[in-house]
C-alpha atoms as a PDB file:
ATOM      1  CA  UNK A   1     115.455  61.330 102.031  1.00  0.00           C
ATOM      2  CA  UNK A   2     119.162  61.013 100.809  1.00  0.00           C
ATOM      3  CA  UNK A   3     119.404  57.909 101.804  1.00  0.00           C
ATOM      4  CA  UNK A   4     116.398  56.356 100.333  1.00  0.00           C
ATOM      5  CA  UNK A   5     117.453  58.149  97.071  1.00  0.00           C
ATOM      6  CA  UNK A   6     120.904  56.249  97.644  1.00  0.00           C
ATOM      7  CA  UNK A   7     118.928  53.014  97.832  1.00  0.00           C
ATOM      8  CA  UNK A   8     116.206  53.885  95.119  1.00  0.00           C
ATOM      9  CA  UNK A   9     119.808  54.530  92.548  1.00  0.00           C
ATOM     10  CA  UNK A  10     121.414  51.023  93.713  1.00  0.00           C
ATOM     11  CA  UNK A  11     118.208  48.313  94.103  1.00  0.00           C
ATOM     12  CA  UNK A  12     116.263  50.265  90.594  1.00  0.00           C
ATOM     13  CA  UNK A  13     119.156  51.788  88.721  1.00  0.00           C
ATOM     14  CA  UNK A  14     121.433  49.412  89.689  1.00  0.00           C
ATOM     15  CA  UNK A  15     124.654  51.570  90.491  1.00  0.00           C
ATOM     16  CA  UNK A  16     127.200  50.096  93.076  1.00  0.00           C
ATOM     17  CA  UNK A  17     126.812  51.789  96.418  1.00  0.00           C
ATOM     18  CA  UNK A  18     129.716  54.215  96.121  1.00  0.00           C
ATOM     19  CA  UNK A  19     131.612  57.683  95.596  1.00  0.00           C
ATOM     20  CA  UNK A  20     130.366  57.866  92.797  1.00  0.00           C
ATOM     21  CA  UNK A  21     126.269  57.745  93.086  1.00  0.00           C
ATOM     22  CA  UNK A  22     126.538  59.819  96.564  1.00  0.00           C
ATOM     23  CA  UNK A  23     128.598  62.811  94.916  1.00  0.00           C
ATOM     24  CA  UNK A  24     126.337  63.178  92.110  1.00  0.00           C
ATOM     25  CA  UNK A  25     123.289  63.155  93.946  1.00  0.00           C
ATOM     26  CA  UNK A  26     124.312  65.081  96.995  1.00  0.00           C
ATOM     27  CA  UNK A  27     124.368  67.798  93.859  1.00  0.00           C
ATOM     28  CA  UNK A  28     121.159  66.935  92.761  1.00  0.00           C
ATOM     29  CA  UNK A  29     119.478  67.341  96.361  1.00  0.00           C
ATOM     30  CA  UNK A  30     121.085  70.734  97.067  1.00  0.00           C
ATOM     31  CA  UNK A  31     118.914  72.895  95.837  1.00  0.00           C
ATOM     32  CA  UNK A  32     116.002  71.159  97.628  1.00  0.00           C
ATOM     33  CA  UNK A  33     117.354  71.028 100.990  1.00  0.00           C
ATOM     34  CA  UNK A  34     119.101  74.647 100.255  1.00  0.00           C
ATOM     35  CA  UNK A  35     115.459  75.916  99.363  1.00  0.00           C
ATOM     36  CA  UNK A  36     113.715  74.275 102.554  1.00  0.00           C
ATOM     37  CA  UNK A  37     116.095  75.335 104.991  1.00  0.00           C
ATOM     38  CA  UNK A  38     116.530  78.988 103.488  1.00  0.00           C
ATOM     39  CA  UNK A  39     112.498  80.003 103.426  1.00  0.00           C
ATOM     40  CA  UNK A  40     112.389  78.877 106.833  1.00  0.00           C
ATOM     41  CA  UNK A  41     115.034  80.374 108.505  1.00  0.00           C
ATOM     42  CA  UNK A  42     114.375  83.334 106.907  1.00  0.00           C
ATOM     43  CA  UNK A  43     110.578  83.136 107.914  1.00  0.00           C
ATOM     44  CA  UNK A  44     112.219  82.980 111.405  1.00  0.00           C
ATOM     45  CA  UNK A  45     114.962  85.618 111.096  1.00  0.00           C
ATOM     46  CA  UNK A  46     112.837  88.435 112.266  1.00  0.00           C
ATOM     47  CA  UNK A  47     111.982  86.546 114.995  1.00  0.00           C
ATOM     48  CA  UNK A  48     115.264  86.090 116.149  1.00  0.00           C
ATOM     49  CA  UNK A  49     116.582  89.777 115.977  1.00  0.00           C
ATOM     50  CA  UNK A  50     114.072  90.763 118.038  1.00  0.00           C
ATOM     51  CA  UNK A  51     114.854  88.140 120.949  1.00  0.00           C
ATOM     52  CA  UNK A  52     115.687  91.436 123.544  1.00  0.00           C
ATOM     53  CA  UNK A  53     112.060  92.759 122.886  1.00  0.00           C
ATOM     54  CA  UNK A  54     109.757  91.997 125.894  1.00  0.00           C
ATOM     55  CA  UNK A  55     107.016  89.519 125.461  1.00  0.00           C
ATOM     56  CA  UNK A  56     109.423  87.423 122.731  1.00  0.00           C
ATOM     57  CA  UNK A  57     112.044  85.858 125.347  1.00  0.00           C
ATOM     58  CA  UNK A  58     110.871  82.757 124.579  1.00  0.00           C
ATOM     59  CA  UNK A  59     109.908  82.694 120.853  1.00  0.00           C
ATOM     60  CA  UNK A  60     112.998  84.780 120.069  1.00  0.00           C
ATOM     61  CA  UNK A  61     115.327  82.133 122.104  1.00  0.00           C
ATOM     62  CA  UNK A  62     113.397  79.066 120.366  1.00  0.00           C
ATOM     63  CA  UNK A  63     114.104  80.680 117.182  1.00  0.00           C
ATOM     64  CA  UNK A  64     117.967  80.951 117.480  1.00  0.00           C
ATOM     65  CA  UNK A  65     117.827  77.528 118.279  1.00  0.00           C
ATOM     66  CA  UNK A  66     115.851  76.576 115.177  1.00  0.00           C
ATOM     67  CA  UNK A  67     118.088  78.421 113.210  1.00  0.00           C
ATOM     68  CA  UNK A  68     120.953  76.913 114.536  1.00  0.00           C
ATOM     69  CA  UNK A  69     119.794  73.096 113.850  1.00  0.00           C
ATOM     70  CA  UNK A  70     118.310  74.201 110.463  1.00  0.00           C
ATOM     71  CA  UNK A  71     121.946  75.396 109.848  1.00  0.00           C
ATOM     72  CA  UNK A  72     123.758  72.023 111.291  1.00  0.00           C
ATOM     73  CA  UNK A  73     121.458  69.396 109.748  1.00  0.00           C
ATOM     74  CA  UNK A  74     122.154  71.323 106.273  1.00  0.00           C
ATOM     75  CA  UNK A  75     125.431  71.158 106.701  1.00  0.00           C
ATOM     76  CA  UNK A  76     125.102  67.252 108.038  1.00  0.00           C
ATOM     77  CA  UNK A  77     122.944  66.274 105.000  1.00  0.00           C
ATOM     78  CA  UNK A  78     125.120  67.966 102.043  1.00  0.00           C
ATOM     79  CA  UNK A  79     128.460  66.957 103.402  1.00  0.00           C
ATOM     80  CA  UNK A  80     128.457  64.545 105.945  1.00  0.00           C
ATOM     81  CA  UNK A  81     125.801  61.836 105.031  1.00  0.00           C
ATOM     82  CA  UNK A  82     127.139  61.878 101.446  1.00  0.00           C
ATOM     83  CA  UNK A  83     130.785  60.974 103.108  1.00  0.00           C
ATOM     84  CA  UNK A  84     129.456  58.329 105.664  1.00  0.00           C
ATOM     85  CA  UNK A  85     127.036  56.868 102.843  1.00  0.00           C
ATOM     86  CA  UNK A  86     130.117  56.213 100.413  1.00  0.00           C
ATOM     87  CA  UNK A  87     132.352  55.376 103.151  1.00  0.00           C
ATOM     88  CA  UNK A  88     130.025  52.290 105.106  1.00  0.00           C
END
């Protein structure tokens, strides 16, 4: 989605593909991708307390996991893509 935003700003708006259109909208996008990861992962917090409790080693296990990518591809999208996007 950041990326087609990147290329929606250069082809429409016609900014040069740089620092500065990634840094402003990386801003822009944080509260969506802040809101979408945080409702979910707490909608699966509970879940993943509880991953001792019998009947939930599985769910509870897939959970942590879940959580885990939710918090890496957050942390990919509002730091990372912004830097390789201005840098290539």
């Amino acid at each position: 989605m950041l990326i087609s935003h990147y290329r929606q700003l250069v082809h429409h708006e016609g900014r040069p593909w740089n620092i500065e259109t990634a840094t402003p909208d990386a801003s822009q996008r944080l509260a969506p991708i802040l809101m979408t990861a945080l409702v979910t992962g707490l909608g699966l917090l509970p879940l993943a307390i509880d991953t001792g409790e019998p009947g939930n080693e599985v769910e509870g296990l897939m959970a942590v996991v879940i959580l885990g990518g939710l918090f890496t591809s957050t942390l990919l999208n509002l730091l990372v893509l912004p830097a390789l996007a201005s840098r290539f």
